[in-house]
C-alpha atoms as a PDB file:
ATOM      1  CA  UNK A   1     119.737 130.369 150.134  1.00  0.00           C
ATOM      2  CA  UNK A   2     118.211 127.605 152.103  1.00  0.00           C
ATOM      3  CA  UNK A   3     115.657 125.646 149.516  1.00  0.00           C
ATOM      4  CA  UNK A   4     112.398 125.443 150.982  1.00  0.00           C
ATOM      5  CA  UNK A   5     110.742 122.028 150.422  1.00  0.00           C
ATOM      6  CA  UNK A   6     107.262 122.464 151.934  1.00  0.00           C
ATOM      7  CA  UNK A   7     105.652 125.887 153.433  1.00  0.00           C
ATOM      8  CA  UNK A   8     102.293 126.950 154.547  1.00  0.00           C
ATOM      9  CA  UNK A   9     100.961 129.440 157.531  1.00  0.00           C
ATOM     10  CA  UNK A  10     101.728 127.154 160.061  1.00  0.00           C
ATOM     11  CA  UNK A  11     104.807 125.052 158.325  1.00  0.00           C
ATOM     12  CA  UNK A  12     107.823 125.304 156.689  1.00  0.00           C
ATOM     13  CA  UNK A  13     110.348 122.628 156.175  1.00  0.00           C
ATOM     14  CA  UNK A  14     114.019 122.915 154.645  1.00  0.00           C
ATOM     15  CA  UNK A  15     116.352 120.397 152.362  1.00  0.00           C
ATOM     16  CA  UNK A  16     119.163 121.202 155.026  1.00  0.00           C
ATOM     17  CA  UNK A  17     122.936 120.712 153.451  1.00  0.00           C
ATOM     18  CA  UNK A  18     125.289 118.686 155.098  1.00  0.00           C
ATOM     19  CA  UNK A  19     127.321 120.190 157.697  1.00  0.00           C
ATOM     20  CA  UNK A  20     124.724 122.729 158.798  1.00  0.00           C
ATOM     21  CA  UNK A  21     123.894 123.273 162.355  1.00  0.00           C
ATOM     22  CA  UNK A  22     120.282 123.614 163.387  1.00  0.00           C
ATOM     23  CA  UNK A  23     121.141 126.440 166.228  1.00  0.00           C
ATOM     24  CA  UNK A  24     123.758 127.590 168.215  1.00  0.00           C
ATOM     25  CA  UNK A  25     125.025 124.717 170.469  1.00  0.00           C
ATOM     26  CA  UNK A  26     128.192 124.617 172.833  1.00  0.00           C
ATOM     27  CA  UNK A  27     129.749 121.682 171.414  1.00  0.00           C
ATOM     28  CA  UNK A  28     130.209 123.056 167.531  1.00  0.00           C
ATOM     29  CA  UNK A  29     131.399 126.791 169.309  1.00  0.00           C
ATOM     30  CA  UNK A  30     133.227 126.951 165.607  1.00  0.00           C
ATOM     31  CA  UNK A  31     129.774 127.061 163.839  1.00  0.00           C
ATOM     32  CA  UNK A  32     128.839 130.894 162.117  1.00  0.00           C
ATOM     33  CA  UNK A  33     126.032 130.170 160.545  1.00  0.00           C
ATOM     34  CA  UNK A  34     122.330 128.344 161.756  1.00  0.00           C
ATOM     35  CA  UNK A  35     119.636 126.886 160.391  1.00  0.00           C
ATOM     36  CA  UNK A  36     117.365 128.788 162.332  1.00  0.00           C
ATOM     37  CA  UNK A  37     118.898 131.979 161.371  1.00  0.00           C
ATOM     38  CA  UNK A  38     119.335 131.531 157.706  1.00  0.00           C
ATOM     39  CA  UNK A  39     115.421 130.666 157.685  1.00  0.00           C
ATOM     40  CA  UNK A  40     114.253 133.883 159.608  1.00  0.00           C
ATOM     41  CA  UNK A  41     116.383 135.898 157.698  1.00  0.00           C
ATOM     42  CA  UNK A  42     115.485 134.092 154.522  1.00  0.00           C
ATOM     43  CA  UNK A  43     111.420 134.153 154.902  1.00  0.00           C
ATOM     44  CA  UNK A  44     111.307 137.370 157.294  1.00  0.00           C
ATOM     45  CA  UNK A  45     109.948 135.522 160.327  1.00  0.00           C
ATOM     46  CA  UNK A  46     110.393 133.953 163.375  1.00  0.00           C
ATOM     47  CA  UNK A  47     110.672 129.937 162.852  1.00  0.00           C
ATOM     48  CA  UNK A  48     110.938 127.145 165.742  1.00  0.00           C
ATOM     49  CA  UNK A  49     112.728 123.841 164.940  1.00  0.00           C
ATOM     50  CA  UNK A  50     110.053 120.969 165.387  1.00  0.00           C
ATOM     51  CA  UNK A  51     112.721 118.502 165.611  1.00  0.00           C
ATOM     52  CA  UNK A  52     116.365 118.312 165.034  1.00  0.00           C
ATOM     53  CA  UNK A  53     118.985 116.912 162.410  1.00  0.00           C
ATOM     54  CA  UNK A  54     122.794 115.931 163.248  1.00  0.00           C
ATOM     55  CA  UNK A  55     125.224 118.776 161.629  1.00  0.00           C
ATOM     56  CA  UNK A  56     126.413 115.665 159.659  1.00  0.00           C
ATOM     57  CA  UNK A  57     123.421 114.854 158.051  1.00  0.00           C
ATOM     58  CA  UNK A  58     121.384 116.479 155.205  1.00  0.00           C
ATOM     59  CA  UNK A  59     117.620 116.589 154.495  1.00  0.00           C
ATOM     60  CA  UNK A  60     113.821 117.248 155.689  1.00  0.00           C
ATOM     61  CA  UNK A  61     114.194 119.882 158.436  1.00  0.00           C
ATOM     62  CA  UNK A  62     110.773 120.744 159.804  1.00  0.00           C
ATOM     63  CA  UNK A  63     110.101 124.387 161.307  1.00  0.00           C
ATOM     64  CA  UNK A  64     106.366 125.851 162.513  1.00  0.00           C
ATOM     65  CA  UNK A  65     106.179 129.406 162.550  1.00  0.00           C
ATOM     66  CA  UNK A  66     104.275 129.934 165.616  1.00  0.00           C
ATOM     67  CA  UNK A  67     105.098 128.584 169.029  1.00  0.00           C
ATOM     68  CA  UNK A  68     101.690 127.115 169.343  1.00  0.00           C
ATOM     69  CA  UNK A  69     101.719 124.859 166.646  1.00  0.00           C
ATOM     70  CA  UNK A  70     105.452 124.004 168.044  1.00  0.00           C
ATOM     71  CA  UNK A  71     104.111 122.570 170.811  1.00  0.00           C
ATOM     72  CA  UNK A  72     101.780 120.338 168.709  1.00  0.00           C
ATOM     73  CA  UNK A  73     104.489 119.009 166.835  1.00  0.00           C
ATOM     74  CA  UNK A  74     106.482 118.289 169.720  1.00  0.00           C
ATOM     75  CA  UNK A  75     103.708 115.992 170.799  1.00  0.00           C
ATOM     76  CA  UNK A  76     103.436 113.783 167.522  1.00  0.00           C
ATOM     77  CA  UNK A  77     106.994 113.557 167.348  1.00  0.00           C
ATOM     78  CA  UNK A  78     106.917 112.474 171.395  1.00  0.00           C
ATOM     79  CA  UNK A  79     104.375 109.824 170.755  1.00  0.00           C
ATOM     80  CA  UNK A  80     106.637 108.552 167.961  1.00  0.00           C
ATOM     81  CA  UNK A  81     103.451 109.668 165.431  1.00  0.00           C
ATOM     82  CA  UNK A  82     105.629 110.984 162.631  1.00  0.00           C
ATOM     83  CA  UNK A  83     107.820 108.387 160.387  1.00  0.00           C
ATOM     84  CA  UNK A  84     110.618 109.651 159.891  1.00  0.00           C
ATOM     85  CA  UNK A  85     112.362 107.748 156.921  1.00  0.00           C
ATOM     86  CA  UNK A  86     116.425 108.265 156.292  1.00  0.00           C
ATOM     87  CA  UNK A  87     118.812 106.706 153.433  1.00  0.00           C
ATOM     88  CA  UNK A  88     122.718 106.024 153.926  1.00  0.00           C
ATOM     89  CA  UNK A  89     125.173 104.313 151.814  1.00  0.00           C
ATOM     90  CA  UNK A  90     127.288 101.790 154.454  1.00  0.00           C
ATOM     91  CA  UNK A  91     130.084  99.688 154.707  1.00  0.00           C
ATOM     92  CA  UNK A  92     129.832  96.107 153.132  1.00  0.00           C
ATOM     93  CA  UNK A  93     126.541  94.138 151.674  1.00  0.00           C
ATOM     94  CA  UNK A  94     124.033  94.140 154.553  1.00  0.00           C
ATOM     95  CA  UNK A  95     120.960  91.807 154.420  1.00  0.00           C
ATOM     96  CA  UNK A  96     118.085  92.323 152.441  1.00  0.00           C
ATOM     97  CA  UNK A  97     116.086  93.885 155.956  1.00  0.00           C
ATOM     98  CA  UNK A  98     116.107  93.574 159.067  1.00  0.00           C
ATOM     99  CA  UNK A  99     115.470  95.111 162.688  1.00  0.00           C
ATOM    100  CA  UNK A 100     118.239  96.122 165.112  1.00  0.00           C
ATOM    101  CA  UNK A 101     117.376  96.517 169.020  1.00  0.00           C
ATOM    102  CA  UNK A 102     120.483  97.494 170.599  1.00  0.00           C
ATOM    103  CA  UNK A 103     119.421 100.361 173.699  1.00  0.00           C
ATOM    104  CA  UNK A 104     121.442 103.560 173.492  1.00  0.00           C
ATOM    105  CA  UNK A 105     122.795 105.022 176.404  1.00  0.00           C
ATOM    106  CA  UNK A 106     121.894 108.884 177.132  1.00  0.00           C
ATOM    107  CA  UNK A 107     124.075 111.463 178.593  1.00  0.00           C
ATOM    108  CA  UNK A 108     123.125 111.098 182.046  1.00  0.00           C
ATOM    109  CA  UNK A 109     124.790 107.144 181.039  1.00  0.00           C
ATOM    110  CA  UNK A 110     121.098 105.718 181.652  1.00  0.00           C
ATOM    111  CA  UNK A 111     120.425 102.749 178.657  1.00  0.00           C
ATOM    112  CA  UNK A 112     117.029 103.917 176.756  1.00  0.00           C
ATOM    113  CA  UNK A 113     115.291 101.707 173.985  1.00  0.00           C
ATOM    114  CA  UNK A 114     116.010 102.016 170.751  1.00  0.00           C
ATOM    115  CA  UNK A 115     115.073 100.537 167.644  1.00  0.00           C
ATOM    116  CA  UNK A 116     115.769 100.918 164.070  1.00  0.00           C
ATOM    117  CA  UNK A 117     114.532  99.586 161.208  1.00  0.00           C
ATOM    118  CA  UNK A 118     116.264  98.913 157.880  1.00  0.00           C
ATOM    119  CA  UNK A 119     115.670  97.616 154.112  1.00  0.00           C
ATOM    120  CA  UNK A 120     118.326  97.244 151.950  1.00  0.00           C
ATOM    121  CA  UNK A 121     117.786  99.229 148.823  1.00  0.00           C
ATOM    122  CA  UNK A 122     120.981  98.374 146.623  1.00  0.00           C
ATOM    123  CA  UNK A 123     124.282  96.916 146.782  1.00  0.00           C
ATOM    124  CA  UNK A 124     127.568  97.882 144.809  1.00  0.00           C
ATOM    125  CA  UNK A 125     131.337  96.593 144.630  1.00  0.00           C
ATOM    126  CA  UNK A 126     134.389  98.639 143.587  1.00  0.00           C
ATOM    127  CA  UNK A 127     137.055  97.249 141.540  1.00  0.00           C
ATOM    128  CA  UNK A 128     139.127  98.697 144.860  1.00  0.00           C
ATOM    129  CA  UNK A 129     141.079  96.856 146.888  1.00  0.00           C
ATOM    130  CA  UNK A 130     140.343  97.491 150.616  1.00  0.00           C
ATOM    131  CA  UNK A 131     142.362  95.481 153.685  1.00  0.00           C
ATOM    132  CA  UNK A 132     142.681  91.808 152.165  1.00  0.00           C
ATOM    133  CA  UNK A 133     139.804  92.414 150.002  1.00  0.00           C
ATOM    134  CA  UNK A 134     140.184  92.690 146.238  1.00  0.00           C
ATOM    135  CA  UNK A 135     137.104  94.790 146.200  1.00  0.00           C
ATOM    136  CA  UNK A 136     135.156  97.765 148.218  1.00  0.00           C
ATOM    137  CA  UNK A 137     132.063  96.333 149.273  1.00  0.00           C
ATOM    138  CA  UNK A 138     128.875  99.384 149.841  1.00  0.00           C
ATOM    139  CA  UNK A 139     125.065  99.110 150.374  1.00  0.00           C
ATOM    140  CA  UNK A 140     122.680 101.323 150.299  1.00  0.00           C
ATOM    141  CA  UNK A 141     119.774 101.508 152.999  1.00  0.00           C
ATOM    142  CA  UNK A 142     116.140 102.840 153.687  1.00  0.00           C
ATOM    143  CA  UNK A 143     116.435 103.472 157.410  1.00  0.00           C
ATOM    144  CA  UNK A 144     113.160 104.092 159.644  1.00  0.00           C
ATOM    145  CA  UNK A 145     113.839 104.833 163.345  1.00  0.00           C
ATOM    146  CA  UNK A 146     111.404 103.674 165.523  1.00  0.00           C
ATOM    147  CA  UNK A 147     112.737 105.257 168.453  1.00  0.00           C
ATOM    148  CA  UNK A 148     114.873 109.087 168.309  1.00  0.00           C
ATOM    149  CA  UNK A 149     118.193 108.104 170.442  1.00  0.00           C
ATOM    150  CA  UNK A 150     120.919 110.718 170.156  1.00  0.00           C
ATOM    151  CA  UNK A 151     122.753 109.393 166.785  1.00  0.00           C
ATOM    152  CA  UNK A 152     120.807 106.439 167.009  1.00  0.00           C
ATOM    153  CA  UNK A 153     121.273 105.850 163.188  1.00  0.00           C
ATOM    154  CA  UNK A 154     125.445 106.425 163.307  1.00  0.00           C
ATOM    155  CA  UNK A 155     125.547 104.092 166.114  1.00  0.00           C
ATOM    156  CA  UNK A 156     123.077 101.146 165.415  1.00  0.00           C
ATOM    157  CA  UNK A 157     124.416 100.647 162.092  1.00  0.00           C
ATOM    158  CA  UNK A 158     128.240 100.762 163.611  1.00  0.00           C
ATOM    159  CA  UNK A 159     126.763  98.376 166.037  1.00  0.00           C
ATOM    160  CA  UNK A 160     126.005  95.818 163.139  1.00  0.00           C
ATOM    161  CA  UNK A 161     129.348  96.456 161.238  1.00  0.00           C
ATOM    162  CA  UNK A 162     128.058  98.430 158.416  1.00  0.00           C
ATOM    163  CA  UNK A 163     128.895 101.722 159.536  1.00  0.00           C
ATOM    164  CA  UNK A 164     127.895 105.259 157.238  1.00  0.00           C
ATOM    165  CA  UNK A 165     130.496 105.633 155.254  1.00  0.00           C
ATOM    166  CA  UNK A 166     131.727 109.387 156.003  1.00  0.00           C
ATOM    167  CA  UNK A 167     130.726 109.193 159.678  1.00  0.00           C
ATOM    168  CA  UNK A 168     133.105 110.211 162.869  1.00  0.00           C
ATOM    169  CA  UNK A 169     133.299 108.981 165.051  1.00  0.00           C
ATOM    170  CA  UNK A 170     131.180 105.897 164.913  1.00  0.00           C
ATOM    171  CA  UNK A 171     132.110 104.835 161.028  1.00  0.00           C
ATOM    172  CA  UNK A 172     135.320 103.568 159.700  1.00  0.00           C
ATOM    173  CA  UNK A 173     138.211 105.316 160.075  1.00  0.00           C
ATOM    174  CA  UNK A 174     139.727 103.441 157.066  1.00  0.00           C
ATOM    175  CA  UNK A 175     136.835 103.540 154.744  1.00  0.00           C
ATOM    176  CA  UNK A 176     137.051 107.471 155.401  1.00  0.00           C
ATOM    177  CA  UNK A 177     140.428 107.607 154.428  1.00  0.00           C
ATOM    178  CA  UNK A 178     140.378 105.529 151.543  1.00  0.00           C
ATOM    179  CA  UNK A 179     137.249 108.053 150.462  1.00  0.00           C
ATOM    180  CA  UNK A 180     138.641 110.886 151.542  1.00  0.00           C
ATOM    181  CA  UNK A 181     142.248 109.894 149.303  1.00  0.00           C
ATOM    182  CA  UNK A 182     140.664 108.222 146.150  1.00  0.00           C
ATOM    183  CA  UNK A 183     137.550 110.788 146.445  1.00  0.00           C
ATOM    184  CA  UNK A 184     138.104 113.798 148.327  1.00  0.00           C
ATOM    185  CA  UNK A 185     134.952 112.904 150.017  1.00  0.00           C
ATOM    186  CA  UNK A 186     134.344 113.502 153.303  1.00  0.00           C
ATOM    187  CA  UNK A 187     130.840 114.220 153.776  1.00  0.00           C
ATOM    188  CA  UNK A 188     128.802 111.829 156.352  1.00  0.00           C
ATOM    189  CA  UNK A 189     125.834 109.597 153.503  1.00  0.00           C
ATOM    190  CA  UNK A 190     122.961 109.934 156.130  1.00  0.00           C
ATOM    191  CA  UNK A 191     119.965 111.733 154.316  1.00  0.00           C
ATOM    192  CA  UNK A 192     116.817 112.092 155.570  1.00  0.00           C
ATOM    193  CA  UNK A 193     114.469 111.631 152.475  1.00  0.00           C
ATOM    194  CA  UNK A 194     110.773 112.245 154.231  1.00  0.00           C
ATOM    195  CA  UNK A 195     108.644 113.081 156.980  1.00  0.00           C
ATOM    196  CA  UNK A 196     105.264 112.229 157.032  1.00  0.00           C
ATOM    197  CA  UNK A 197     102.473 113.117 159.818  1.00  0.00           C
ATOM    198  CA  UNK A 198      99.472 114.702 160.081  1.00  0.00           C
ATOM    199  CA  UNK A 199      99.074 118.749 159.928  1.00  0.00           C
ATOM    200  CA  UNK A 200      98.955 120.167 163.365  1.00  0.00           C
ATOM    201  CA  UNK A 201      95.871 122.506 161.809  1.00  0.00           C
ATOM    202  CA  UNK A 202      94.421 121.178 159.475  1.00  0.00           C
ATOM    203  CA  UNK A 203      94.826 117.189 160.498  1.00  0.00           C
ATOM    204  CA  UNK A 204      95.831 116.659 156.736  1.00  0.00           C
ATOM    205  CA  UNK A 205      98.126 114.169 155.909  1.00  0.00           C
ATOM    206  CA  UNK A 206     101.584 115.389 155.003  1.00  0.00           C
ATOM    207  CA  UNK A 207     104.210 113.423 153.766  1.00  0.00           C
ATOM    208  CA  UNK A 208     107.686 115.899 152.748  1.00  0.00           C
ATOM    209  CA  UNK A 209     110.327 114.855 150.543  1.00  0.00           C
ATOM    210  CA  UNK A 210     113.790 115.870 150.125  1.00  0.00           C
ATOM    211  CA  UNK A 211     116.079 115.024 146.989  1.00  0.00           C
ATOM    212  CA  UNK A 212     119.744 114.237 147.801  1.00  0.00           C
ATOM    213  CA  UNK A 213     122.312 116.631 147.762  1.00  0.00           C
ATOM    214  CA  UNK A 214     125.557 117.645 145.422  1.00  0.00           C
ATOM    215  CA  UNK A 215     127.815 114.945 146.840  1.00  0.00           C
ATOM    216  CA  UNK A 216     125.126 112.200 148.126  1.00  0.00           C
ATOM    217  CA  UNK A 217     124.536 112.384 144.037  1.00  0.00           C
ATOM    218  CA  UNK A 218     128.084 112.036 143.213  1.00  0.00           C
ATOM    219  CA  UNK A 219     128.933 108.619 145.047  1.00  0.00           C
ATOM    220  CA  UNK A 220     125.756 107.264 143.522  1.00  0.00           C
ATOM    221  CA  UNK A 221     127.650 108.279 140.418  1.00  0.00           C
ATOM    222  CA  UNK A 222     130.864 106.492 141.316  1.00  0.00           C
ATOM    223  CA  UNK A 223     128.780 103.447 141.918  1.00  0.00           C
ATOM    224  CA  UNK A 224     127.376 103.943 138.476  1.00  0.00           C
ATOM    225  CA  UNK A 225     126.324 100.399 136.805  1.00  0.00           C
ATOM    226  CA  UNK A 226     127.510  98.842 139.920  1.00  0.00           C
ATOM    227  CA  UNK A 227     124.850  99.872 142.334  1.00  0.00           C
ATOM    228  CA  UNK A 228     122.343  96.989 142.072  1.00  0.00           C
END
């Protein structure tokens, strides 16, 4: 069962898992199972995806239930009129905030804006070696895109050399590995905590929250009294 976060007559909006594809898409031709289908089948209605979330990462998933009210959302989230606000846990201590303008090429190769900005929330360090380092260096981030690049996120913070720990192919192939050994963890830690816009209907303010997820939990457990 997908858990339902926010739903009205005109809404509804999921805590997606990790690893979860929105819809059918040639790229992932090994994915069963959909976002969009688990919802219709789950509520007993037809749902349209108001924007979309990387397999990789977990969190707010917005749906309308009409196609109408689709097409309203698609404008707000055109005109860059919803915030859209994301956590990660990265690679290394990363300043306290900061903004990173690095343009993202598209798939037609044509170099668009983007922009990202990013507060540092916590840092912690592992009594784990890593390279010539005596310890494993993490942070973790508040993200807020200002722009919505294809993996923006993944890439901007690989750009700055604090990659998401868990991410392929723009994160660190050893950090994986040494998470993936010590761990067994291999899941991406991009989580998109909130949306917040205003109703298509109603012209309510809506802000939607999403708690983390089974293993996002468990490294903020490993970090334990060392996440400051």
């Amino acid at each position: 069962m997908l858990e339902i976060i926010f739903q009205d007559s005109h809404l509804i909006a999921i805590n997606k898992p990790h690893g979860l594809l929105v819809h059918k898409s040639p790229i992932a031709a090994d994915a069963t199972e959909f976002a969009v289908q688990q919802l219709r089948n789950q509520i007993g209605a037809k749902v349209f995806p108001a924007h979309r979330l990387d397999r990789k990462t977990s969190g707010v998933l917005l749906f309308t239930l009409s196609p109408t009210v689709n097409s309203l959302m698609q404008v707000q989230f055109a005109e860059h009129k919803v915030e859209k606000t994301y956590t990660a846990i990265v690679r290394g201590f990363t300043p306290e905030d900061g903004l990173i303008d690095y343009p993202l090429k598209n798939e037609n190769g044509v170099e668009q804006e983007a922009l990202t900005r990013f507060e540092t929330l916590a840092h912690a360090e592992l009594p784990v070696p890593f390279g010539q380092h005596p310890t494993s260096r993490y942070s973790l981030l508040k993200l807020v895109p200002q722009t919505g690049r294809h993996h923006q996120l993944r890439k901007h913070l690989a750009h700055i050399l604090h990659p998401i720990i868990g991410d392929r192919p723009h994160g660190c192939n050893k950090q994986n590995k040494l998470w993936k050994e010590k761990w067994e963890m291999t899941t991406m830690l991009l989580h998109a905590v909130s949306l917040e816009f205003e109703h298509p209907v109603s012209g309510e303010k809506i802000k939607i929250e999403a708690g983390y997820h089974a293993e996002f939990q468990r490294v903020l457990a490993i970090f334990g009294a060392n996440l400051v």
